[in-house]
Protein backbone atom coordinates (compact mmCIF):
# COMPACT_ATOMS: atom_id res chain seq x y z
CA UNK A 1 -67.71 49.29 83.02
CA UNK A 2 -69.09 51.03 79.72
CA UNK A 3 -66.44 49.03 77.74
CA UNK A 4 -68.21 46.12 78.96
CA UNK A 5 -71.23 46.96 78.41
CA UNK A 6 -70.46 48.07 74.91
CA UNK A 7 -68.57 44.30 74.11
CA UNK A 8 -71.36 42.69 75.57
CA UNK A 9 -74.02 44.64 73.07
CA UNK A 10 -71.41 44.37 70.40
CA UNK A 11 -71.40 40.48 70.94
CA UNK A 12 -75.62 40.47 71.12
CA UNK A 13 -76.19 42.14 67.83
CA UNK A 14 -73.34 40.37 66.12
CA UNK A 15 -74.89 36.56 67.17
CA UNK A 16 -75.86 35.26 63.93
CA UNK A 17 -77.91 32.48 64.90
CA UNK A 18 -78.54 32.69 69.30
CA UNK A 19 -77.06 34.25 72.04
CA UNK A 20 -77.06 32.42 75.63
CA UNK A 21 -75.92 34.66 78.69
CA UNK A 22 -76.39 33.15 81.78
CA UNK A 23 -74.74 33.50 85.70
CA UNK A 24 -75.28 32.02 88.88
CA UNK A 25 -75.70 34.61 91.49
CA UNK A 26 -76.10 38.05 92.02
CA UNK A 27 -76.87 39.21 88.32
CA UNK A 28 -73.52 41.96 88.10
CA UNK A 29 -74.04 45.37 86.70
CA UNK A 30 -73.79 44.41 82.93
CA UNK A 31 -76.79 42.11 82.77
CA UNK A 32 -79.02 44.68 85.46
């Protein structure tokens, strides 16, 4: 799960102009 987490910061501090997460659901354990 921490590799996740660590792409998923990777990918939010890298966005050079926006960054859209979204789900439909139960938000999982990477976006809590």
């Amino acid at each position: 799960m921490d590799q996740y987490r660590s792409l998923l910061h990777v990918a939010a501090t890298r966005a050079k102009k926006a960054l859209r997460v979204s789900w439909s659901g139960k938000p999982t354990a990477l976006v809590k």
